[in-house]
N, C-alpha and C. Protein backbone atom coordinates (compact mmCIF):
# COMPACT_ATOMS: atom_id res chain seq x y z
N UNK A 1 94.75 110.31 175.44
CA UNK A 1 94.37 111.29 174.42
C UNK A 1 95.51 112.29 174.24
N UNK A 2 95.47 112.83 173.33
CA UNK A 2 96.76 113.44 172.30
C UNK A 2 96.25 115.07 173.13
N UNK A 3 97.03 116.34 173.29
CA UNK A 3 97.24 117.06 173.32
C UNK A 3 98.32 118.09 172.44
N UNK A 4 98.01 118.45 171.47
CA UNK A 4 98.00 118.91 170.29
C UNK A 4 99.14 120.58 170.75
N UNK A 5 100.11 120.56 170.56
CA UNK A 5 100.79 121.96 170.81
C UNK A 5 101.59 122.57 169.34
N UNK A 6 101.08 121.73 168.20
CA UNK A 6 101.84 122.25 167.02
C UNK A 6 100.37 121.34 165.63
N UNK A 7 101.34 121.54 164.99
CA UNK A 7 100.25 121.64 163.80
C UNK A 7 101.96 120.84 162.31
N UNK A 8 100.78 119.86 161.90
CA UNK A 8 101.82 119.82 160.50
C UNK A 8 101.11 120.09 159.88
N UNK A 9 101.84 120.90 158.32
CA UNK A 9 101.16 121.81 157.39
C UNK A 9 102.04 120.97 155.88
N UNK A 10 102.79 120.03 155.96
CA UNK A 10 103.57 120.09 154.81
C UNK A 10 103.90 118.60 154.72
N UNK A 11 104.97 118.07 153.72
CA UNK A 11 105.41 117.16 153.89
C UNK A 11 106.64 116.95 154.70
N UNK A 12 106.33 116.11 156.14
CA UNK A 12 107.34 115.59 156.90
C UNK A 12 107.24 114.00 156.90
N UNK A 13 108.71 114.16 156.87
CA UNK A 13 108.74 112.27 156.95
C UNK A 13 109.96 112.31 158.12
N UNK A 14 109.74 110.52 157.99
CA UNK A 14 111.20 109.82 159.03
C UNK A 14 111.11 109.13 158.49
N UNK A 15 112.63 107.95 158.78
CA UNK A 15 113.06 106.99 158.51
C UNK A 15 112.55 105.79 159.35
N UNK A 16 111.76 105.14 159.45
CA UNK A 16 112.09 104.05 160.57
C UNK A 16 113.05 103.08 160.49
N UNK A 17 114.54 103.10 161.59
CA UNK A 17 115.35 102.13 161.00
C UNK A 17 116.08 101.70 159.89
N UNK A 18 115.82 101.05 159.11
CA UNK A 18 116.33 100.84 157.69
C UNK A 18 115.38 101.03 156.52
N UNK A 19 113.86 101.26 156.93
CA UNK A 19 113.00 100.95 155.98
C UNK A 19 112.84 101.91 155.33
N UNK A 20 111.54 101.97 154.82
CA UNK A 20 111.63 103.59 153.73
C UNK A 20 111.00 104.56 154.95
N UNK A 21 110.72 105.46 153.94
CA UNK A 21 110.33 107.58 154.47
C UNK A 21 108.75 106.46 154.66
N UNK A 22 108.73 107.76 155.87
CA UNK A 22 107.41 107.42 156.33
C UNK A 22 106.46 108.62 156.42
N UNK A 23 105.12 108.91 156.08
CA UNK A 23 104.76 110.06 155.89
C UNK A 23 103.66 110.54 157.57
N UNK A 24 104.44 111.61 157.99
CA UNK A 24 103.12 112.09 159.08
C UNK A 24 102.55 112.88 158.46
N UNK A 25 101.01 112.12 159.02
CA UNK A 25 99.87 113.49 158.33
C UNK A 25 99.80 114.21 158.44
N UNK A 26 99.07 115.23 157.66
CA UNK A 26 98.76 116.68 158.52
C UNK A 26 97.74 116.53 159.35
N UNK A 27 97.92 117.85 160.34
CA UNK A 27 96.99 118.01 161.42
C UNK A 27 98.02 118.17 162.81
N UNK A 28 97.02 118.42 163.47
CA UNK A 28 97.57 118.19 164.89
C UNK A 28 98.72 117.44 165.79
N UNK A 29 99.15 117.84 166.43
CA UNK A 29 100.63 116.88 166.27
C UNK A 29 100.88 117.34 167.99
N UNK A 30 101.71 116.55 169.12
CA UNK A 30 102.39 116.83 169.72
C UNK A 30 103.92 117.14 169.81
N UNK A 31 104.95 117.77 170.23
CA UNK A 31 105.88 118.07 169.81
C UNK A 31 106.41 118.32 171.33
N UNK A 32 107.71 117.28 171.63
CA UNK A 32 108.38 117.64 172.55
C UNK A 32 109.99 118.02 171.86
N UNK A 33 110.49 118.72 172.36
CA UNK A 33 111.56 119.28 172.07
C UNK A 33 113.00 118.94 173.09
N UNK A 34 114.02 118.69 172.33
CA UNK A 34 115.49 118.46 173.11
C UNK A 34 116.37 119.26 172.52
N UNK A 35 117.47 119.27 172.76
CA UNK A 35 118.66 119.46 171.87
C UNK A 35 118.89 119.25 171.22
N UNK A 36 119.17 118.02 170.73
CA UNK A 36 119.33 117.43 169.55
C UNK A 36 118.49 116.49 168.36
N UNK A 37 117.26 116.60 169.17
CA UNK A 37 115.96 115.77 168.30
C UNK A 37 114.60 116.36 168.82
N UNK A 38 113.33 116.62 167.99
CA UNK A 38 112.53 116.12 168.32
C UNK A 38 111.28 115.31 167.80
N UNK A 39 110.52 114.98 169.15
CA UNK A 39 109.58 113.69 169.26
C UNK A 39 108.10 114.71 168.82
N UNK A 40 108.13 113.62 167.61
CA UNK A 40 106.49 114.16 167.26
C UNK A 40 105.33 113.00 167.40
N UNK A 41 104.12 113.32 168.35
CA UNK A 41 103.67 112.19 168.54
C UNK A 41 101.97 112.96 167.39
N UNK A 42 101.57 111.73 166.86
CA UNK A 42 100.23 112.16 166.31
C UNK A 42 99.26 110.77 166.46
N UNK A 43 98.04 111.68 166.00
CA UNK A 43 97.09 110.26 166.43
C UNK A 43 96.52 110.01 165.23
N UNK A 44 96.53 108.50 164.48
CA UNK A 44 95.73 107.86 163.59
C UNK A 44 93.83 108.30 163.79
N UNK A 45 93.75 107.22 162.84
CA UNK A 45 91.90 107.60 162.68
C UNK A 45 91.67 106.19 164.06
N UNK A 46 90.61 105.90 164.76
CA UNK A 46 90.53 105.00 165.64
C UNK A 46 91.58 105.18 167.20
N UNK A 47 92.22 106.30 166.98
CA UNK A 47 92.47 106.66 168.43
C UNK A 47 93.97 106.10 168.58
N UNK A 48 94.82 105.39 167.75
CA UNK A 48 96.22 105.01 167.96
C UNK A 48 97.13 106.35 167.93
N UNK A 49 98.04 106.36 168.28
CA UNK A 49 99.08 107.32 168.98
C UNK A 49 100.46 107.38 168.33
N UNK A 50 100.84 107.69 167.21
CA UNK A 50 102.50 106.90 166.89
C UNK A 50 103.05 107.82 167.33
N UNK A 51 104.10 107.79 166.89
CA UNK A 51 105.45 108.98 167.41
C UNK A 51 106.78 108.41 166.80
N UNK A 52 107.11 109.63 166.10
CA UNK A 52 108.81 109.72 165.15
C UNK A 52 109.78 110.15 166.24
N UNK A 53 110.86 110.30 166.30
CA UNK A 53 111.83 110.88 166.59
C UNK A 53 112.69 111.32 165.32
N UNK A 54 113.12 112.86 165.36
CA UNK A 54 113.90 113.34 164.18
C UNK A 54 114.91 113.96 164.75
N UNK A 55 115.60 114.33 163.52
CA UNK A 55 117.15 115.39 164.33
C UNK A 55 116.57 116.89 164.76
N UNK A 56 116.81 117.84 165.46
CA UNK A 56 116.82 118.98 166.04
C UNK A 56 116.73 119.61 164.50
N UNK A 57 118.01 119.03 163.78
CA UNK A 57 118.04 120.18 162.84
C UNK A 57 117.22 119.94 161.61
N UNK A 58 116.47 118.82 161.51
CA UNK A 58 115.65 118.59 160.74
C UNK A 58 114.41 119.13 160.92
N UNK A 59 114.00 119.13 162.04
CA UNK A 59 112.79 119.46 162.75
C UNK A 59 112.72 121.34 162.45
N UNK A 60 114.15 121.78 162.56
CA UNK A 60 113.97 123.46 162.71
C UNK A 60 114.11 123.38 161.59
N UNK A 61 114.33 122.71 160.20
CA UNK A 61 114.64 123.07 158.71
C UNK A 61 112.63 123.18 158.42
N UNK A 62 112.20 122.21 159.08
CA UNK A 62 110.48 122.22 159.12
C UNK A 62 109.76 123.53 159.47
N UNK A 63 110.46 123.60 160.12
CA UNK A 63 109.19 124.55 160.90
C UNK A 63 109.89 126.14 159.75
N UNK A 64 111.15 126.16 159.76
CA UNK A 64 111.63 127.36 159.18
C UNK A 64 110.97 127.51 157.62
N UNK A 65 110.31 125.97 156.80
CA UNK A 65 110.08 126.16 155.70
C UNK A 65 108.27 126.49 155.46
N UNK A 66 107.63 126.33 156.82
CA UNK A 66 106.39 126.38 157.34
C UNK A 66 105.81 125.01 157.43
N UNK A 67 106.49 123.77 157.26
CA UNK A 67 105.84 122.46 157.14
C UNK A 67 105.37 121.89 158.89
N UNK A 68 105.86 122.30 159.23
CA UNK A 68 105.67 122.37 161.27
C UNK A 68 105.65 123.77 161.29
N UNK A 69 104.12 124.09 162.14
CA UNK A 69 103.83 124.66 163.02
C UNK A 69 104.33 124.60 164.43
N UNK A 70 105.19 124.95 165.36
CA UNK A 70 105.29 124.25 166.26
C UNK A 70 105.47 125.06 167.57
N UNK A 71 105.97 124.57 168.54
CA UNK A 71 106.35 125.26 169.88
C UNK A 71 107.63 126.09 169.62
N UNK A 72 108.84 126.23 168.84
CA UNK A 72 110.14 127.13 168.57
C UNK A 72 109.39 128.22 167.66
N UNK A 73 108.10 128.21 166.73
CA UNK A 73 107.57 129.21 166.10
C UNK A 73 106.79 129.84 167.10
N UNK A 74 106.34 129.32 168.23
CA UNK A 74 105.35 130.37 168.82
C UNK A 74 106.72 131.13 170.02
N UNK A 75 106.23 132.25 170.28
CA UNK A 75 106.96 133.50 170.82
C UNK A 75 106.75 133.20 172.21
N UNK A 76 108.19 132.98 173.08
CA UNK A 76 107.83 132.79 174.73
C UNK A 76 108.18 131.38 174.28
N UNK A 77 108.42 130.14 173.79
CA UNK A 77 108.11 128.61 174.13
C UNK A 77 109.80 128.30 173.90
């Protein structure tokens, strides 16, 4: 089960590979954070789990435009 530390509010996508933009829903979202990327994991309807990986600076262009809620917006994280 998903443990939820951010929130999507907007349109975020990824690439998978070569294929097209892929859309994460809104809602609840996990969000681990690195240096240079991070991993957003969310859960489908029926309990599946996916997870993107994005660039760092894509991820902070998100959250700076309000489309991620996340752990770098809350104060202390």
């Amino acid at each position: 089960m998903l443990e939820p530390n951010a929130q999507i509010r907007g349109v975020v996508e990824f690439r998978a590979g070569d294929g097209p933009m892929v859309l994460i829903p809104e809602g609840p979202c996990l969000i681990v954070l690195a240096e240079d990327s991070a991993v957003i994991h969310w859960e489908e309807e029926g309990g599946t789990v996916l997870n993107a990986a994005i660039p760092r600076v894509d991820y902070d262009e998100h959250v700076e435009a309000g489309r991620i809620v996340g752990p770098a917006a809350v104060p202390g994280a």
